[in-house]
C-alpha atoms as a PDB file:
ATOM      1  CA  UNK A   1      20.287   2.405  12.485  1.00  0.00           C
ATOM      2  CA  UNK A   2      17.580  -0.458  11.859  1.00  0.00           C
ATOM      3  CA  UNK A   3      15.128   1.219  14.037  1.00  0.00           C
ATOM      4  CA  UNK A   4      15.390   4.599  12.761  1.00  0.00           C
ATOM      5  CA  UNK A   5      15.112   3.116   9.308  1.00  0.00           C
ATOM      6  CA  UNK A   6      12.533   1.536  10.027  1.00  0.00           C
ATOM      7  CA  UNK A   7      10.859   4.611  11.982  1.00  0.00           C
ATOM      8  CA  UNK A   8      11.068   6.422   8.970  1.00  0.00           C
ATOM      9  CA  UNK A   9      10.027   3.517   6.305  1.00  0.00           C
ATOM     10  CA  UNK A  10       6.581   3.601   8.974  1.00  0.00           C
ATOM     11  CA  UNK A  11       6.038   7.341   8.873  1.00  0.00           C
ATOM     12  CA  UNK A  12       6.232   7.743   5.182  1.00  0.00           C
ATOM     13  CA  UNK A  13       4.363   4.377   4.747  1.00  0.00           C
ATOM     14  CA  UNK A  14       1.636   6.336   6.717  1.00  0.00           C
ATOM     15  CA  UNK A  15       1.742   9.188   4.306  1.00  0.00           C
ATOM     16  CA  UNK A  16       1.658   6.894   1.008  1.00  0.00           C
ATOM     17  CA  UNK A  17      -1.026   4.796   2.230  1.00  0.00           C
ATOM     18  CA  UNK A  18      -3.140   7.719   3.155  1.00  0.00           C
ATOM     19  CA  UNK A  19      -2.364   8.943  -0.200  1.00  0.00           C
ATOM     20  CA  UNK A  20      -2.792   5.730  -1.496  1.00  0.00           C
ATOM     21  CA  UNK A  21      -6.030   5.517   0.184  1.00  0.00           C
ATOM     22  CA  UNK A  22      -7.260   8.922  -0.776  1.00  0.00           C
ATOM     23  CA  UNK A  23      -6.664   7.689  -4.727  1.00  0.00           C
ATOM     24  CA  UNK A  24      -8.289   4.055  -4.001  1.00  0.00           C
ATOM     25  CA  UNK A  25     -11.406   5.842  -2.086  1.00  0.00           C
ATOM     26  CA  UNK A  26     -11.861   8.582  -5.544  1.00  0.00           C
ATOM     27  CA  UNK A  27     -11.674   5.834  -7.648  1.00  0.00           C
ATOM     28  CA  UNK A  28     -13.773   3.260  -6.153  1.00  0.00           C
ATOM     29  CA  UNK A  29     -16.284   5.179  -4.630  1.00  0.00           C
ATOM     30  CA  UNK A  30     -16.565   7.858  -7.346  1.00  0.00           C
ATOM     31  CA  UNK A  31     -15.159   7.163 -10.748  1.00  0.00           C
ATOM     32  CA  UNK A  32     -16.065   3.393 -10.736  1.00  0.00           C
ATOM     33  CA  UNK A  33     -18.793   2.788  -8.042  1.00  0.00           C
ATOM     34  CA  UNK A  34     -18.185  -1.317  -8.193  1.00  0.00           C
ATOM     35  CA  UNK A  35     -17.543  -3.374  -5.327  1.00  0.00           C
ATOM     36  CA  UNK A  36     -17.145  -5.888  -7.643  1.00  0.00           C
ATOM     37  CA  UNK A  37     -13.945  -4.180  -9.353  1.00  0.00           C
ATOM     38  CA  UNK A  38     -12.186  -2.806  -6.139  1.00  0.00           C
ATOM     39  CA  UNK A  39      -8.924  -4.894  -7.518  1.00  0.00           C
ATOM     40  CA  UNK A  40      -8.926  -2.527 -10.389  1.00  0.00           C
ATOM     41  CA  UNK A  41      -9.256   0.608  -7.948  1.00  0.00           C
ATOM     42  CA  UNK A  42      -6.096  -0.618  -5.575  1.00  0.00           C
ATOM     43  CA  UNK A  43      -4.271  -1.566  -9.031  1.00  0.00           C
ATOM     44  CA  UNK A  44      -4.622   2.241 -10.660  1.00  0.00           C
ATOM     45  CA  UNK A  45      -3.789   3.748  -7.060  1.00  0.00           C
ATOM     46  CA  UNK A  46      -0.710   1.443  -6.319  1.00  0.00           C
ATOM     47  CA  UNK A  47       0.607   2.222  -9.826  1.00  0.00           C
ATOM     48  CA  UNK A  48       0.187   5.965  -8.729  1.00  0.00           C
ATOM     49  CA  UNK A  49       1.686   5.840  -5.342  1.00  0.00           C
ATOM     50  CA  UNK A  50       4.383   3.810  -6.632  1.00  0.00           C
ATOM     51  CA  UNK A  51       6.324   6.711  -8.112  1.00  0.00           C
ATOM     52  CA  UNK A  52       5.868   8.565  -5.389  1.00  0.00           C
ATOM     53  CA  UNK A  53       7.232   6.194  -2.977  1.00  0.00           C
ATOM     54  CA  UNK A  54      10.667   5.425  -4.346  1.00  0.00           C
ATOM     55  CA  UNK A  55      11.579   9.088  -4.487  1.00  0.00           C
ATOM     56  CA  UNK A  56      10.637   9.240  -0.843  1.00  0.00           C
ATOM     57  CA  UNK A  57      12.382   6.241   0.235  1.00  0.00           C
ATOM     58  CA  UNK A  58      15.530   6.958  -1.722  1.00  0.00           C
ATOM     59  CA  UNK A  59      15.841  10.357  -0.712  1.00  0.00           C
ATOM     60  CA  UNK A  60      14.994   9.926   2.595  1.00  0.00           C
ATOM     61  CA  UNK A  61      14.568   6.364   4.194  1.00  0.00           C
ATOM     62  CA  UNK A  62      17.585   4.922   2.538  1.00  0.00           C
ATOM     63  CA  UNK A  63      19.315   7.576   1.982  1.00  0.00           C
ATOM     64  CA  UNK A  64      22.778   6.918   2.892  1.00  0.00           C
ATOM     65  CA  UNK A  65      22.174   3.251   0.738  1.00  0.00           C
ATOM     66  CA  UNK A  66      23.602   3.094  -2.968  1.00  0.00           C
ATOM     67  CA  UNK A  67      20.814   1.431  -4.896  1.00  0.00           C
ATOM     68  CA  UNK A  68      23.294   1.217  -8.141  1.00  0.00           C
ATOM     69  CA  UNK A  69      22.139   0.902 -11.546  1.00  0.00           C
ATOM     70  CA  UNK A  70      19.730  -1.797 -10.948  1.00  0.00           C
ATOM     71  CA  UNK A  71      18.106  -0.344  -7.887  1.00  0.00           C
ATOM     72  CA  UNK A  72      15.615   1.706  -9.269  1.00  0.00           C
ATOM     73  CA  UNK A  73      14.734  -1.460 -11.861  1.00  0.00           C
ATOM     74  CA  UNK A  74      14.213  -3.536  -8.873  1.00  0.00           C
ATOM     75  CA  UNK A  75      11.900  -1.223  -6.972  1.00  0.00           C
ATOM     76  CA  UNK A  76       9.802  -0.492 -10.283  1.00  0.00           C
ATOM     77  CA  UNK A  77       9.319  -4.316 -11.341  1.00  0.00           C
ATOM     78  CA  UNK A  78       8.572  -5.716  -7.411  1.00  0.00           C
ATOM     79  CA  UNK A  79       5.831  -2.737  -7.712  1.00  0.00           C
ATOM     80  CA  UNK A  80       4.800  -3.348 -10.932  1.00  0.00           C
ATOM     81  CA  UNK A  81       4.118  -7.522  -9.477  1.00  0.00           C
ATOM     82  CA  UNK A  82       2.480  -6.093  -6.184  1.00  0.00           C
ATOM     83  CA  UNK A  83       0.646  -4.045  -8.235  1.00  0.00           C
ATOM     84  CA  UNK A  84      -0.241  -6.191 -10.911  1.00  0.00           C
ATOM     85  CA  UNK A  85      -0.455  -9.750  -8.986  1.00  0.00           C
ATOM     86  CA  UNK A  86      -0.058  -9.591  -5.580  1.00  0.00           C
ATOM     87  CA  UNK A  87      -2.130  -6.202  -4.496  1.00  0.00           C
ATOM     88  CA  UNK A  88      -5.323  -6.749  -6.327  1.00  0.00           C
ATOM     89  CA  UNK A  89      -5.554 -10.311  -5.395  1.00  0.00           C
ATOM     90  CA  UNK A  90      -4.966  -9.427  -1.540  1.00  0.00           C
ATOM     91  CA  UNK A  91      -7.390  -6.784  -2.094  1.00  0.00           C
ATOM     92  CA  UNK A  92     -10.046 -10.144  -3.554  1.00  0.00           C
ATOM     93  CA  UNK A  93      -8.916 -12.423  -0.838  1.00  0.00           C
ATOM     94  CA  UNK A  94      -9.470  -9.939   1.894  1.00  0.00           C
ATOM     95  CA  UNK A  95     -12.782  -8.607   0.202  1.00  0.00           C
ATOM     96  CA  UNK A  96     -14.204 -12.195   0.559  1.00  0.00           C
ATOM     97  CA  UNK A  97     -13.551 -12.132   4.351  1.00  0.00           C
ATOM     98  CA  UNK A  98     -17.320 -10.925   4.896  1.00  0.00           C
ATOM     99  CA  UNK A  99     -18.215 -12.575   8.543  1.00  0.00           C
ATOM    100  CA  UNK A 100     -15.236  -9.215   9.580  1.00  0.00           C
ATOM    101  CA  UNK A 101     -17.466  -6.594   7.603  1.00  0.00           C
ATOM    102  CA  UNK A 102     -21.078  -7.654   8.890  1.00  0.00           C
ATOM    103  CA  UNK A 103     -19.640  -7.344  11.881  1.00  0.00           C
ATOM    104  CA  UNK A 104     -18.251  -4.036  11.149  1.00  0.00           C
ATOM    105  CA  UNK A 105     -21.458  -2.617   9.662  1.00  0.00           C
ATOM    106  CA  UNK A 106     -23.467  -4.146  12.484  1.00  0.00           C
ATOM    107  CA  UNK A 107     -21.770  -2.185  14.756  1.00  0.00           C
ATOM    108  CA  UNK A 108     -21.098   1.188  12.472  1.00  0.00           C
ATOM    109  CA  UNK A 109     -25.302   0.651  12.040  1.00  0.00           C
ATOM    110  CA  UNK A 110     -25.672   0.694  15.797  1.00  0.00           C
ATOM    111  CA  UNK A 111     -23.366   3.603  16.427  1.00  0.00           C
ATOM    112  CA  UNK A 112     -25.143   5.566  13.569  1.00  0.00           C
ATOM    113  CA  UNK A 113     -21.869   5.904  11.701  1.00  0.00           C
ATOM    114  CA  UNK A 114     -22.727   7.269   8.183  1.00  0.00           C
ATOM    115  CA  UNK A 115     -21.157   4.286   6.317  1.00  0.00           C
ATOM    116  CA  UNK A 116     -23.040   1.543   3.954  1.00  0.00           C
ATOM    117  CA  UNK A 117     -21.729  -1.782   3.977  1.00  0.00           C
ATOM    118  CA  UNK A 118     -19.887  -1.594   0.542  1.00  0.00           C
ATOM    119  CA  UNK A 119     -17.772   1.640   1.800  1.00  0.00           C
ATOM    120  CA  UNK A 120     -16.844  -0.775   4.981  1.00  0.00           C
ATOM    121  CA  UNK A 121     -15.841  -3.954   2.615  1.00  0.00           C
ATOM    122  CA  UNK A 122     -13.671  -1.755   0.315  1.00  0.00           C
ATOM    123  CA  UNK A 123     -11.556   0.106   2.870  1.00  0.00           C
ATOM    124  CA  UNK A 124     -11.373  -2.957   5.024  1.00  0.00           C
ATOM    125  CA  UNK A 125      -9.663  -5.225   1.673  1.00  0.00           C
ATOM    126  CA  UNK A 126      -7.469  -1.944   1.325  1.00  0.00           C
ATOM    127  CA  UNK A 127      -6.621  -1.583   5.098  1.00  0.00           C
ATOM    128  CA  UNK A 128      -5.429  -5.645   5.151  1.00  0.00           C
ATOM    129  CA  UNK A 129      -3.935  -5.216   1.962  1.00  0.00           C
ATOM    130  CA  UNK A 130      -1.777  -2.413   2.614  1.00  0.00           C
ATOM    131  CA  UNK A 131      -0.761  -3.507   5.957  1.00  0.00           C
ATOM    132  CA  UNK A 132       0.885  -6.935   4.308  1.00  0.00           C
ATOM    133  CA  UNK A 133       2.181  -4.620   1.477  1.00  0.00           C
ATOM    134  CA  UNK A 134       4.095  -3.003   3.690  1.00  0.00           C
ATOM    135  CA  UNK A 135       5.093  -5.637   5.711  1.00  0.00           C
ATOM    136  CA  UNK A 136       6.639  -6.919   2.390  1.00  0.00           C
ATOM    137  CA  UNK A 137       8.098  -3.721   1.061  1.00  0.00           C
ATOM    138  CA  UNK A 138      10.057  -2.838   3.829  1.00  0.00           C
ATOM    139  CA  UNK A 139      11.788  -6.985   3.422  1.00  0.00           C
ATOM    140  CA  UNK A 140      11.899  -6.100  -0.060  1.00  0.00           C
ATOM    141  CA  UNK A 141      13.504  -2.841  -0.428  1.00  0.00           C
ATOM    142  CA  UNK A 142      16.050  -3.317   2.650  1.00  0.00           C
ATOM    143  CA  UNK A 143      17.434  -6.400   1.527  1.00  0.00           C
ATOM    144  CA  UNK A 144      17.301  -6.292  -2.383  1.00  0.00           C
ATOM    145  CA  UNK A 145      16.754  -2.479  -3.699  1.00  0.00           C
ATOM    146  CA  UNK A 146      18.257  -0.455  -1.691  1.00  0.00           C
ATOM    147  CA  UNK A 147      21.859  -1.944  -1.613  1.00  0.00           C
ATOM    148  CA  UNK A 148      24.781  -1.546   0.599  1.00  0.00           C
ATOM    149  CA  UNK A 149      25.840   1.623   2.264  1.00  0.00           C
ATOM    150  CA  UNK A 150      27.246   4.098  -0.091  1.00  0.00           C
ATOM    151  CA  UNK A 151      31.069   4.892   0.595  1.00  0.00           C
ATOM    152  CA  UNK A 152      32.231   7.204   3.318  1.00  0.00           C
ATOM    153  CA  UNK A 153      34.082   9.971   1.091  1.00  0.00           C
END
């Protein structure tokens, strides 16, 4: 059961981060144009996703779990600190990691891929961001949100 849980926490973790991505790209490339405040863009696009996410891993992922009263407080305030603490300073940490992304650009230049070096910085901090996200969502939600198994009737 693990596995399949798991299957499906990795397919919809797919959809939200494209969708996560999608809002992160709008806002950073378009509304606010800043390299310099991409932890604001992941922040606003987390907080987005977030809603999203626990009606599509309660109704779907766990499922057959009974997150009680306190589930859906849990799920909301480990969001709200990813999204307000741990997300956006990921997203600094791994926007400082600059030897990765002049690589990157050296070889997007050479290939004539259309992308400047600022569009290769920002969705490289979201791509290492989101991948420990997850990593710490699924730990987070299986053991603490998401409760036991609700009662055969």
């Amino acid at each position: 059961m693990k596995t399949h849980r798991a299957s499906k926490y990795i397919s919809i973790g797919i959809f939200l981060t494209l969708f996560n991505f999608g809002v992160y790209t709008l806002i950073a490339r378009i509304i606010i144009n800043n390299n310099d405040l991409l932890w604001l863009s992941n922040l606003i696009s987390t907080l987005i996703t977030t809603a999203l996410a626990y009606l599509m891993h309660s109704k779907i992922t766990w499922k057959e779990r009974n997150p009680g009263r306190l589930g859906v407080y849990k799920f909301f305030v480990w969001n709200l600190i990813l999204a307000l603490i741990i997300s956006p300073f990921l997203t600094w940490v791994f926007s400082l990691i600059t030897p990765i992304y002049d690589f990157a650009f050296s070889i997007s230049s050479s290939l004539n891929f259309p992308f400047d070096y600022d569009f290769i910085q920002s969705t490289g901090a979201f791509g290492f961001t989101a991948l420990i996200t997850m990593i710490l969502n699924f730990l987070f939600y299986d053991k603490i949100v998401f409760g036991k198994e609700k009662d055969a009737k």
